[in-house]
Every structure is written in structure tokens, then in C-alpha cells.
PDB file of N, CA and C in Angstrom:
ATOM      1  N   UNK A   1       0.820  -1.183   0.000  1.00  0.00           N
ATOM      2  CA  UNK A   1       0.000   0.000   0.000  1.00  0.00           C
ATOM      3  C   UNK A   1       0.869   1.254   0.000  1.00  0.00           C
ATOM      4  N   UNK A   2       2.049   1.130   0.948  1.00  0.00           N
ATOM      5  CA  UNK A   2       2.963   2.130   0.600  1.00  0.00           C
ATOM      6  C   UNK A   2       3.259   2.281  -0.589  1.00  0.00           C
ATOM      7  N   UNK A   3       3.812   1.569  -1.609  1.00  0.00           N
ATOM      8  CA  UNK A   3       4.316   1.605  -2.591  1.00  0.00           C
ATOM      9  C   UNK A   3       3.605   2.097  -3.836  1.00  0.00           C
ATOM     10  N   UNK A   4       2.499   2.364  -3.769  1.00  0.00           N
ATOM     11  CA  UNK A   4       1.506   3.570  -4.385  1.00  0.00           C
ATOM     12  C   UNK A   4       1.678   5.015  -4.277  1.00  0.00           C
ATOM     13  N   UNK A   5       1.861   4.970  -2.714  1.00  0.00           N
ATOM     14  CA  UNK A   5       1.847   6.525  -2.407  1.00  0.00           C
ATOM     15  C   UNK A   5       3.408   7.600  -3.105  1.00  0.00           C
ATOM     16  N   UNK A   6       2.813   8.734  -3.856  1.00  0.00           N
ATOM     17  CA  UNK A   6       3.969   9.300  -4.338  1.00  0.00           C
ATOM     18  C   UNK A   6       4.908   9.876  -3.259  1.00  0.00           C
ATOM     19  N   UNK A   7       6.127  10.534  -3.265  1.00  0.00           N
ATOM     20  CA  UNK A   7       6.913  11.398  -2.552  1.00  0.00           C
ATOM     21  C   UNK A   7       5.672  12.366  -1.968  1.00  0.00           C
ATOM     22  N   UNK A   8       5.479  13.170  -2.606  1.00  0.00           N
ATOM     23  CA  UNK A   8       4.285  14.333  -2.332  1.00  0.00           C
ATOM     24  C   UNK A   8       3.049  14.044  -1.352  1.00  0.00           C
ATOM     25  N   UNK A   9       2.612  12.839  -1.470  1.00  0.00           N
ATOM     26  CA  UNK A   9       1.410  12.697  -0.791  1.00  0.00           C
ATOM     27  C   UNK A   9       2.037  12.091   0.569  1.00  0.00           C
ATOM     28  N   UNK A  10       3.158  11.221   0.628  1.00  0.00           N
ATOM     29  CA  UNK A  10       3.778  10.978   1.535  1.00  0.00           C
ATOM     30  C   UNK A  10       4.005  12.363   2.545  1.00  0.00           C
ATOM     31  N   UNK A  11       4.795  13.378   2.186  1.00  0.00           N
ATOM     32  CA  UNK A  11       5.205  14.699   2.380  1.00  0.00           C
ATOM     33  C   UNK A  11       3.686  15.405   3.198  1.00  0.00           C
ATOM     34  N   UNK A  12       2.680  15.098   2.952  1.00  0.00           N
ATOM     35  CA  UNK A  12       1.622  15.742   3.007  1.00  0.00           C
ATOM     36  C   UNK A  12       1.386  14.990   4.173  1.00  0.00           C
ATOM     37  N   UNK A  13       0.909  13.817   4.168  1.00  0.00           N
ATOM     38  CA  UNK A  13       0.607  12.672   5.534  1.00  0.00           C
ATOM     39  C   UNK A  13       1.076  13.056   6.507  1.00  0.00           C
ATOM     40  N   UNK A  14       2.849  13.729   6.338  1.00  0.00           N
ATOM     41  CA  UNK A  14       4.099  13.983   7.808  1.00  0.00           C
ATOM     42  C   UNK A  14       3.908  15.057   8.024  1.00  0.00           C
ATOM     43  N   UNK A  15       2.974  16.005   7.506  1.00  0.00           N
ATOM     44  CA  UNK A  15       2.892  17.665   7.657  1.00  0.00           C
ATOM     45  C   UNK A  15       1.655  17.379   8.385  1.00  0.00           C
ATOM     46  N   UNK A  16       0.230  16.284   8.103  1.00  0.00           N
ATOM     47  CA  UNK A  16      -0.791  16.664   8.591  1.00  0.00           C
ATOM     48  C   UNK A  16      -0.854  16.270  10.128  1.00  0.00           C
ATOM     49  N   UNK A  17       0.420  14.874   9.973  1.00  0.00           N
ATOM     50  CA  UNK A  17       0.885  14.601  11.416  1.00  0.00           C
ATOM     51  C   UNK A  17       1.128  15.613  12.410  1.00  0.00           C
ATOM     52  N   UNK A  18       2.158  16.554  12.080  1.00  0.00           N
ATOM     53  CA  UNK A  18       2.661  17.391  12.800  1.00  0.00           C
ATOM     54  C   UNK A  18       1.468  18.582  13.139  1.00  0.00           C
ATOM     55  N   UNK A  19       0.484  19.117  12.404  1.00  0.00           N
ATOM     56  CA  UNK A  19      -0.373  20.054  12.541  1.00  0.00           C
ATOM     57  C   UNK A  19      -1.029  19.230  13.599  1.00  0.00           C
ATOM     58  N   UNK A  20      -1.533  17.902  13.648  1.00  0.00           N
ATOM     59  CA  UNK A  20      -2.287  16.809  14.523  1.00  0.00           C
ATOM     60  C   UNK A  20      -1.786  17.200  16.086  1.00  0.00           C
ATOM     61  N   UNK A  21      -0.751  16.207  15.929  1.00  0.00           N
ATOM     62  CA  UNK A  21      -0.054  16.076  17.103  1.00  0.00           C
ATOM     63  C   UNK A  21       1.063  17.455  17.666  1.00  0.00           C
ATOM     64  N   UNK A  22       1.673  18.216  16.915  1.00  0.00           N
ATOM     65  CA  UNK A  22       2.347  18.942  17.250  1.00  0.00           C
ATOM     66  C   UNK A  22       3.691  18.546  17.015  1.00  0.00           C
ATOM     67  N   UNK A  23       4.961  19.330  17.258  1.00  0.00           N
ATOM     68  CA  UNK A  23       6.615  19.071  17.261  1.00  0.00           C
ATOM     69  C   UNK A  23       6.798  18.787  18.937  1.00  0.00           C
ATOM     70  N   UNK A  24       5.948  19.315  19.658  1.00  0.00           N
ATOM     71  CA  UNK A  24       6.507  18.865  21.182  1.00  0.00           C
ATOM     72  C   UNK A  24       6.211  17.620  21.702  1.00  0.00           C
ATOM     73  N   UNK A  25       5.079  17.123  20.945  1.00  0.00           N
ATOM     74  CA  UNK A  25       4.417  16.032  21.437  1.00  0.00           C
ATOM     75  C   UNK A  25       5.183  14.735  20.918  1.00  0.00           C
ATOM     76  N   UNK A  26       5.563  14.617  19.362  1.00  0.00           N
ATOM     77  CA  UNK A  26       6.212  13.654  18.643  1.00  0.00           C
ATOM     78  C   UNK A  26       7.063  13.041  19.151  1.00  0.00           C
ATOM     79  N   UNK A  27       8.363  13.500  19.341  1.00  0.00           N
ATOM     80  CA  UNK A  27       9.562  12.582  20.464  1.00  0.00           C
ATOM     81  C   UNK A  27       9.168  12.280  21.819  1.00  0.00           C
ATOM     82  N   UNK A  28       8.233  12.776  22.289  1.00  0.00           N
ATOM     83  CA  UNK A  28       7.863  11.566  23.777  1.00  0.00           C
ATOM     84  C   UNK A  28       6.946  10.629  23.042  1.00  0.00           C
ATOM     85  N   UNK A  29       6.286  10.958  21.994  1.00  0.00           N
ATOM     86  CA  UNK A  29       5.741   9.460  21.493  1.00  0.00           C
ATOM     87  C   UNK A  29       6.606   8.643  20.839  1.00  0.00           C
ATOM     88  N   UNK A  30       7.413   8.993  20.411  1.00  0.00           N
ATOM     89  CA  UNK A  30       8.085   8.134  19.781  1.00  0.00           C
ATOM     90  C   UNK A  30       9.013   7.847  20.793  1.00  0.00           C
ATOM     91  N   UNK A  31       9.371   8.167  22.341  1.00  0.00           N
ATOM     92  CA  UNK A  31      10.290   7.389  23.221  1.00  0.00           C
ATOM     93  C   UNK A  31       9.330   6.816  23.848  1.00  0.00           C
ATOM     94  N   UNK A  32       8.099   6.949  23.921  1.00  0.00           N
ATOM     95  CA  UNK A  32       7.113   5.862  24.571  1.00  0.00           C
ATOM     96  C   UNK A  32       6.310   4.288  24.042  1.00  0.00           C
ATOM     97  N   UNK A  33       6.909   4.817  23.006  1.00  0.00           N
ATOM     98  CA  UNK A  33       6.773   3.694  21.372  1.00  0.00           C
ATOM     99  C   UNK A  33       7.579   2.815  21.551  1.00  0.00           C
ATOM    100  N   UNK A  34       8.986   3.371  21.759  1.00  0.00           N
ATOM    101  CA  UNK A  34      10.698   2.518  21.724  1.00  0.00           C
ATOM    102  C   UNK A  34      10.338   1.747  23.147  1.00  0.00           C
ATOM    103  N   UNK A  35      10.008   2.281  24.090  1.00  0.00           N
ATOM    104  CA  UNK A  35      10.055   1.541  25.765  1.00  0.00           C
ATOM    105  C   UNK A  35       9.105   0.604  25.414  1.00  0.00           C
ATOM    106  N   UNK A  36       7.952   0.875  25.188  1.00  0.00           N
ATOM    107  CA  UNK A  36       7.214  -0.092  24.999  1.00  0.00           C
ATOM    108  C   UNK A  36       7.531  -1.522  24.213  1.00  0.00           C
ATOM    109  N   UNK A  37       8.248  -1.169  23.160  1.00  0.00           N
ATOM    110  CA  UNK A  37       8.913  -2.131  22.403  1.00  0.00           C
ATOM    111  C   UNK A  37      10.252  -3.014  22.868  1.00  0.00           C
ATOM    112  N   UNK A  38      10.638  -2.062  23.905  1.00  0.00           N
ATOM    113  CA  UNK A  38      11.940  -3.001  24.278  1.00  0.00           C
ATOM    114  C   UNK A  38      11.243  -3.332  25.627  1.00  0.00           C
ATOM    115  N   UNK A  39       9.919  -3.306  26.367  1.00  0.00           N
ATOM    116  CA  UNK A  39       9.704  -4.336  27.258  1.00  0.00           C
ATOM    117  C   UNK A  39       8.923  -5.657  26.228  1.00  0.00           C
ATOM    118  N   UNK A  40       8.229  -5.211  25.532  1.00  0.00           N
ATOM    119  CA  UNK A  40       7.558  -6.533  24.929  1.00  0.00           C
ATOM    120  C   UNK A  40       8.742  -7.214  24.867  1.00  0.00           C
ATOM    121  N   UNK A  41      10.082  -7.054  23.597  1.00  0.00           N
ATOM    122  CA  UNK A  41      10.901  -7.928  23.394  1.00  0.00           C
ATOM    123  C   UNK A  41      11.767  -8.386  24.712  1.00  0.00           C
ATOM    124  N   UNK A  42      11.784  -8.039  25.773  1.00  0.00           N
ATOM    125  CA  UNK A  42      12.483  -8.467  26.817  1.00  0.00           C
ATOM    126  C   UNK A  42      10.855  -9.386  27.346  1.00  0.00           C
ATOM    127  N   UNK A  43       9.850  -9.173  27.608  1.00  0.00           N
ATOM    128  CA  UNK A  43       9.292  -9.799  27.908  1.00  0.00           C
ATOM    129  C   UNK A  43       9.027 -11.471  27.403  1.00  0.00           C
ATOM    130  N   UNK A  44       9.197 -11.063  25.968  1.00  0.00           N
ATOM    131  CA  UNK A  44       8.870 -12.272  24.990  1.00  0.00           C
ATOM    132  C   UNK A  44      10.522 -12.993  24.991  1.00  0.00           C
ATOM    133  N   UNK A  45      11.565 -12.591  24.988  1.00  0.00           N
ATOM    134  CA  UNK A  45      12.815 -13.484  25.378  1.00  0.00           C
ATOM    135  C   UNK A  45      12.501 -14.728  26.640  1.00  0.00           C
ATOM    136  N   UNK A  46      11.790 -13.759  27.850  1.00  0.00           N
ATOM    137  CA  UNK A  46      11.918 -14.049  29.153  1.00  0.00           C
ATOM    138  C   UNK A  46      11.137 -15.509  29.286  1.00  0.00           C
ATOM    139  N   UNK A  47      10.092 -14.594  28.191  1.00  0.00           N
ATOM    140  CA  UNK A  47       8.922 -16.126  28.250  1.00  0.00           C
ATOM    141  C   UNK A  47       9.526 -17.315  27.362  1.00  0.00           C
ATOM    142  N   UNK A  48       9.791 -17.197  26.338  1.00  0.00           N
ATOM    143  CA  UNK A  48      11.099 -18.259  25.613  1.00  0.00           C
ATOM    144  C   UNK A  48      12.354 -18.901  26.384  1.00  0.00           C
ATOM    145  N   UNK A  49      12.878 -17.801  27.249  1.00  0.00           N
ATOM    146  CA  UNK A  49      13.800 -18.604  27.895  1.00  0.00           C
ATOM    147  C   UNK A  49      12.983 -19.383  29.222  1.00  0.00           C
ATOM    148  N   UNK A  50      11.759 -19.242  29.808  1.00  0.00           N
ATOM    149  CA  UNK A  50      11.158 -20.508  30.750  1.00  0.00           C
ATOM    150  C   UNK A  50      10.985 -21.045  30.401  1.00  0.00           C
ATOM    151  N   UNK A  51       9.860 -21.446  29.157  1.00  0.00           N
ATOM    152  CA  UNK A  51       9.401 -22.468  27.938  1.00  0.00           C
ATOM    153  C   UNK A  51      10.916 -23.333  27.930  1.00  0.00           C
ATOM    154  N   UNK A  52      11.740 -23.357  27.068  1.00  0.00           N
ATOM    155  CA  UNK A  52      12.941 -23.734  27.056  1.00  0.00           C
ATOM    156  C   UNK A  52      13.423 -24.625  28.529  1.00  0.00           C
ATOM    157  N   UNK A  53      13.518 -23.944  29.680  1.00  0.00           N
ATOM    158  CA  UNK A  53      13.939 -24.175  30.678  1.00  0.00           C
ATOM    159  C   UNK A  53      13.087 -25.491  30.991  1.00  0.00           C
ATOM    160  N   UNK A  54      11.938 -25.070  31.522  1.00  0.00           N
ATOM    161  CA  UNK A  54      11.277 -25.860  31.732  1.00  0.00           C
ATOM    162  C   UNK A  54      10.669 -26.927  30.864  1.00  0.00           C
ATOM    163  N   UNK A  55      10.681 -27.105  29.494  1.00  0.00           N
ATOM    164  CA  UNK A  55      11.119 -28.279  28.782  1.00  0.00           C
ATOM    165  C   UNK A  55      11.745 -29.394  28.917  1.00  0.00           C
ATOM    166  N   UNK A  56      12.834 -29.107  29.111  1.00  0.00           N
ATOM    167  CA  UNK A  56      13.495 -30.311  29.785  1.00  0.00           C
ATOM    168  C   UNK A  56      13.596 -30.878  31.291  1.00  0.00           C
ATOM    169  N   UNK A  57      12.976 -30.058  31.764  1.00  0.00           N
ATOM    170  CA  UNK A  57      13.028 -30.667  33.239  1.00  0.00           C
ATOM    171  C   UNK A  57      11.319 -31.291  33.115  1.00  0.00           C
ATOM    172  N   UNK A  58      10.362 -31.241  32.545  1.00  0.00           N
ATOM    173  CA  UNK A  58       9.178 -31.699  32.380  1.00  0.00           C
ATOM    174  C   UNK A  58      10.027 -33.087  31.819  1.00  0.00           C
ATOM    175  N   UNK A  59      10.812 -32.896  30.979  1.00  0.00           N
ATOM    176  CA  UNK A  59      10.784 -34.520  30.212  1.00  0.00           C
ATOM    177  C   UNK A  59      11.460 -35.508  31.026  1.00  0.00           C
ATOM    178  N   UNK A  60      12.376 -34.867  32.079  1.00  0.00           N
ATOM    179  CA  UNK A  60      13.240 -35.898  33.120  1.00  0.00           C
ATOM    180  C   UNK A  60      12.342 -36.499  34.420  1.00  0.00           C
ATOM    181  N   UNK A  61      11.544 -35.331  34.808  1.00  0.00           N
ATOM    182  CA  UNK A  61      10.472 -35.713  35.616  1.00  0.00           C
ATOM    183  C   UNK A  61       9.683 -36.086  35.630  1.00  0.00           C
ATOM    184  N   UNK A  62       8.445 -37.012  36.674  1.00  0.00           N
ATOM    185  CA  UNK A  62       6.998 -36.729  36.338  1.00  0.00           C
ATOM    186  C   UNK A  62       6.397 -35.904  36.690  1.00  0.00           C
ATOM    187  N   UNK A  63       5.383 -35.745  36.197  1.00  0.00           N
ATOM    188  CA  UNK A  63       4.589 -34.253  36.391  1.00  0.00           C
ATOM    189  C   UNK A  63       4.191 -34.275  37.724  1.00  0.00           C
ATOM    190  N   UNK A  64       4.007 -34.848  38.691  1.00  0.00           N
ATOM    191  CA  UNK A  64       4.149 -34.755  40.128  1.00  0.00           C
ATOM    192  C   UNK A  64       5.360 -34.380  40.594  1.00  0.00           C
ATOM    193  N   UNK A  65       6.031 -34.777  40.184  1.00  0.00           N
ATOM    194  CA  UNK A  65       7.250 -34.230  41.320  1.00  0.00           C
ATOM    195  C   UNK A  65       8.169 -32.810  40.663  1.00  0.00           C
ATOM    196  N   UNK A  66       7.731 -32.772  39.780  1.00  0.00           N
ATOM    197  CA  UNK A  66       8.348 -31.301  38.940  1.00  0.00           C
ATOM    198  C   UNK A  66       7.041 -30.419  39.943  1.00  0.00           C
ATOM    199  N   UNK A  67       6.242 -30.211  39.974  1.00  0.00           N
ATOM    200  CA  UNK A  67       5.137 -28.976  40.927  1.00  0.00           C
ATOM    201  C   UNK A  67       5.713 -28.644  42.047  1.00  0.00           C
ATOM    202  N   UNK A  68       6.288 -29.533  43.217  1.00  0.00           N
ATOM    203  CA  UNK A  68       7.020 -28.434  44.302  1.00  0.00           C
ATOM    204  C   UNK A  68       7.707 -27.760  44.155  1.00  0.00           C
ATOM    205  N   UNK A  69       8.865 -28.326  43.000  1.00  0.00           N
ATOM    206  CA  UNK A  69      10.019 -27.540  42.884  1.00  0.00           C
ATOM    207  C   UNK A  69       9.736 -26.144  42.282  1.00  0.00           C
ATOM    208  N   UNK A  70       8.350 -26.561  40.972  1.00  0.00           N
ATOM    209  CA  UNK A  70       8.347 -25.009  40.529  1.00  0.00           C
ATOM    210  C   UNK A  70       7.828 -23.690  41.412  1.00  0.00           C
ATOM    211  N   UNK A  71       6.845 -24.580  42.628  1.00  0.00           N
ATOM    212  CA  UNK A  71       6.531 -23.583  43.382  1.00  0.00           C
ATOM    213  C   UNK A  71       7.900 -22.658  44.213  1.00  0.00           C
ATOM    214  N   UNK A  72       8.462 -23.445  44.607  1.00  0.00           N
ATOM    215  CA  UNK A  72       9.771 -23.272  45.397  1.00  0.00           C
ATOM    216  C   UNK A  72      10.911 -21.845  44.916  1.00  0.00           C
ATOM    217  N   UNK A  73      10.783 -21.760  43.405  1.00  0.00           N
ATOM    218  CA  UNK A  73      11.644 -20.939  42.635  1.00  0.00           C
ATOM    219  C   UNK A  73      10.925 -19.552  42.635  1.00  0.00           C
ATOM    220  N   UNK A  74      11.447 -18.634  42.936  1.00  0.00           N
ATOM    221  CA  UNK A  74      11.116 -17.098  42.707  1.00  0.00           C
ATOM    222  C   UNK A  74      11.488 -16.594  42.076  1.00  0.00           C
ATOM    223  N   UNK A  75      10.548 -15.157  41.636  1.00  0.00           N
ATOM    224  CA  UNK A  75      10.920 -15.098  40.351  1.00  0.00           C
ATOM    225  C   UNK A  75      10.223 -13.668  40.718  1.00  0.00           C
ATOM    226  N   UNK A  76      11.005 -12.482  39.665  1.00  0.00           N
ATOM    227  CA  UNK A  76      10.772 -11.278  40.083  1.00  0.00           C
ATOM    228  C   UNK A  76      10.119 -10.664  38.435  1.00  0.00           C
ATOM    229  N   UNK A  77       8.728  -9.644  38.338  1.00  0.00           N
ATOM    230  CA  UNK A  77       8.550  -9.138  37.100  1.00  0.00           C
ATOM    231  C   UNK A  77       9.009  -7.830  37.236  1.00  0.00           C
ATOM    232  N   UNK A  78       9.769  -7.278  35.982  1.00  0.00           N
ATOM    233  CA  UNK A  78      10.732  -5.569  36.515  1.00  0.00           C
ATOM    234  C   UNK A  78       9.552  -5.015  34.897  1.00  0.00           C
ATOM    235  N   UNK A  79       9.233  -3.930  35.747  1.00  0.00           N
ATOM    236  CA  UNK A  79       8.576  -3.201  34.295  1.00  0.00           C
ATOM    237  C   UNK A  79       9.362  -2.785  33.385  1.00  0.00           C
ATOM    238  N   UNK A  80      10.493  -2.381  33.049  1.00  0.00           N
ATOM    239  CA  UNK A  80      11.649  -2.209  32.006  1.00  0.00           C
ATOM    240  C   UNK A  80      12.894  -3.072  32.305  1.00  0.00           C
ATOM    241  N   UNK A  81      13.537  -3.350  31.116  1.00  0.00           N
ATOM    242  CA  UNK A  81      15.109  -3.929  31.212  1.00  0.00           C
ATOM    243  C   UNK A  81      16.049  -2.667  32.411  1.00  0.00           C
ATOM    244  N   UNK A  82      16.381  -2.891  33.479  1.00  0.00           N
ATOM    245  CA  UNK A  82      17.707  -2.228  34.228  1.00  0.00           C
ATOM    246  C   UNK A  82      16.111  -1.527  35.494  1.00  0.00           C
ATOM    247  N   UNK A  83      14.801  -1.353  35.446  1.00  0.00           N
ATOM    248  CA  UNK A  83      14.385  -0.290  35.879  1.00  0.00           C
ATOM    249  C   UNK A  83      13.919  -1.230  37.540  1.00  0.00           C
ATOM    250  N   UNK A  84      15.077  -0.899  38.600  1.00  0.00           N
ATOM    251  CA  UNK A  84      14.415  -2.119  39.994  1.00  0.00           C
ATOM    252  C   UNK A  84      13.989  -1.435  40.487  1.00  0.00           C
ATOM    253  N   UNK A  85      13.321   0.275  40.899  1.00  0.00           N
ATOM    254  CA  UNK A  85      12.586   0.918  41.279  1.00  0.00           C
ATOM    255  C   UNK A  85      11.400  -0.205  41.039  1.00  0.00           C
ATOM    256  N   UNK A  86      10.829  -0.231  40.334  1.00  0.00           N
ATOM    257  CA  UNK A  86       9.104  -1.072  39.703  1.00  0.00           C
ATOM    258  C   UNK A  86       8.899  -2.319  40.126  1.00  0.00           C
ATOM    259  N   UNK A  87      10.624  -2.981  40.301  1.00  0.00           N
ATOM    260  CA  UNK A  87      10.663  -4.646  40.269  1.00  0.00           C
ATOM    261  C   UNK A  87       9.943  -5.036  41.671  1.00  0.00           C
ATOM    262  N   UNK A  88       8.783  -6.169  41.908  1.00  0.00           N
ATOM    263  CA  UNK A  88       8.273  -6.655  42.448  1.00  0.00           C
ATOM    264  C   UNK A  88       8.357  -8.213  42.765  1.00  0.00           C
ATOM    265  N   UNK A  89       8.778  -9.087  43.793  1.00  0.00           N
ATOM    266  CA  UNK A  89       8.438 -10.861  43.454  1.00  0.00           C
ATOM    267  C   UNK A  89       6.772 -11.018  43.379  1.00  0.00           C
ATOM    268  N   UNK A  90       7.177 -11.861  42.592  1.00  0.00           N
ATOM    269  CA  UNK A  90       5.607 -12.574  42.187  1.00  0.00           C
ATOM    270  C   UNK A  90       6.112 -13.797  43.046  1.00  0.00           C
ATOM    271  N   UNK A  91       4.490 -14.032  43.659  1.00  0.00           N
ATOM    272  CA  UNK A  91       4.008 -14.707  44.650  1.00  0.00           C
ATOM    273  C   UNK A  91       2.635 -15.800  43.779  1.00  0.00           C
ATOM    274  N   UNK A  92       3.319 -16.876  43.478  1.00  0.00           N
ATOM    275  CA  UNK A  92       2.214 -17.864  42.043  1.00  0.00           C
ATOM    276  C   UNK A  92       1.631 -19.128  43.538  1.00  0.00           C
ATOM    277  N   UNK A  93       0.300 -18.856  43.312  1.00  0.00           N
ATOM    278  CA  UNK A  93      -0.172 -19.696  44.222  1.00  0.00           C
ATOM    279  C   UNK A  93       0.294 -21.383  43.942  1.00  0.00           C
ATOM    280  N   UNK A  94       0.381 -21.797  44.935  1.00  0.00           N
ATOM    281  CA  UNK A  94       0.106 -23.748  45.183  1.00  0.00           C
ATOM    282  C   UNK A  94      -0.929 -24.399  45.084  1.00  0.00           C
ATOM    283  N   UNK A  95      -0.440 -24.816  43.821  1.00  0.00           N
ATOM    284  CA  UNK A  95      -2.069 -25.679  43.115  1.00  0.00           C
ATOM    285  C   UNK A  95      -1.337 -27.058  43.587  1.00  0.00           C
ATOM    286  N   UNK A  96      -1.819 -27.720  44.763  1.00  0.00           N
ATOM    287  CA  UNK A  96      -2.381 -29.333  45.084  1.00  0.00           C
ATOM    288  C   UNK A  96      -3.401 -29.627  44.973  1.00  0.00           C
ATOM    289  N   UNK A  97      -3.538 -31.000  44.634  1.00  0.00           N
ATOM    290  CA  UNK A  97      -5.271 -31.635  44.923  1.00  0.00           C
ATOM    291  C   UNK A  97      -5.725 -31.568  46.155  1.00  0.00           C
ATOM    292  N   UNK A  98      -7.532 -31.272  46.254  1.00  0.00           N
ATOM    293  CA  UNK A  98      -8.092 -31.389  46.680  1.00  0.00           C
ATOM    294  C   UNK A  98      -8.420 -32.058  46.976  1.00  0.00           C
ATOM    295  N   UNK A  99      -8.586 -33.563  48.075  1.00  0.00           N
ATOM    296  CA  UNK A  99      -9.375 -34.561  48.487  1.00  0.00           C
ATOM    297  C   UNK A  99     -10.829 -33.971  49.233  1.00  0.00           C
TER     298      UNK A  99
END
């Protein structure tokens, strides 16, 4: 769809932007754009590297005796890469059976 649009009408789109939004407003959106993007991709690593992890310890174990241990492990969510002001432990409840 890009590849229709001429130089000119392009030119026109980034001018009506700026009348829109303004020149003061643009670079905090666009650094609130970038943060956002580098927690998803740190988020989505994080979740790939448990998947992974826990892969192989599912296949050595049985699924009973792999559940204490995962309860046992802590584990902290930080709202940005470096930011430990935000960082909190998560507290994942103990799912046993019910008799």
C-alpha cells in the first residue's frame, strides 16, 4: 500500500501529522513507542527462555514431582530492562489436589 503513495502525498501525511499532534508532542511518542517495544521484546525473550527451561526438566520428571520444585523458585517481574525501582516478586499460588 505504501508503494503507491507518491513522494508528495507521503510529504503531506508527515505535515498533517505534525499540525495533529504537534513538534513537542512527537519525540515523547516516539520514546514511549521505543520503551514499549523493548519491554515486549524483553518480555517475549523471558517467556522463551522458561518455555525452554522448563522443557526439559518436564521430560526428566513426572509431572508430580516437577510442581514443588516449581513452586519453590522465585521469580521477580521488573517493568523495564535495568528499571528495579518497579521490580516486584511474584508470589504464584500452590495448586495441590483437593481430596
Amino acid at each position: 500500500m505504501i508503494g503507491n503513495l507518491k513522494p508528495l502525498e507521503l510529504l503531506l501525511i508527515v505535515g498533517i501529522i505534525f499540525l495533529l499532534f504537534g513538534a513537542k508532542k512527537l519525540p515523547d511518542m516516539a520514546r514511549s513507542l521505543g520503551k514499549s517495544a523493548r519491554i515486549l521484546k524483553s518480555e517475549a525473550k523471558a517467556m522463551k527462555k522458561d518455555d525452554e527451561a522448563a522443557a526439559p526438566a518436564a521430560a526428566e520428571q513426572p509431572a508430580d514431582a516437577a510442581q514443588p520444585q516449581a513452586a519453590a523458585t522465585a521469580r521477580t517481574i521488573q517493568a523495564a530492562p535495568g528499571d528495579v525501582t518497579s521490580a516486584r516478586p511474584v508470589t504464584e499460588p500452590n495448586r495441590t489436589a483437593q481430596s
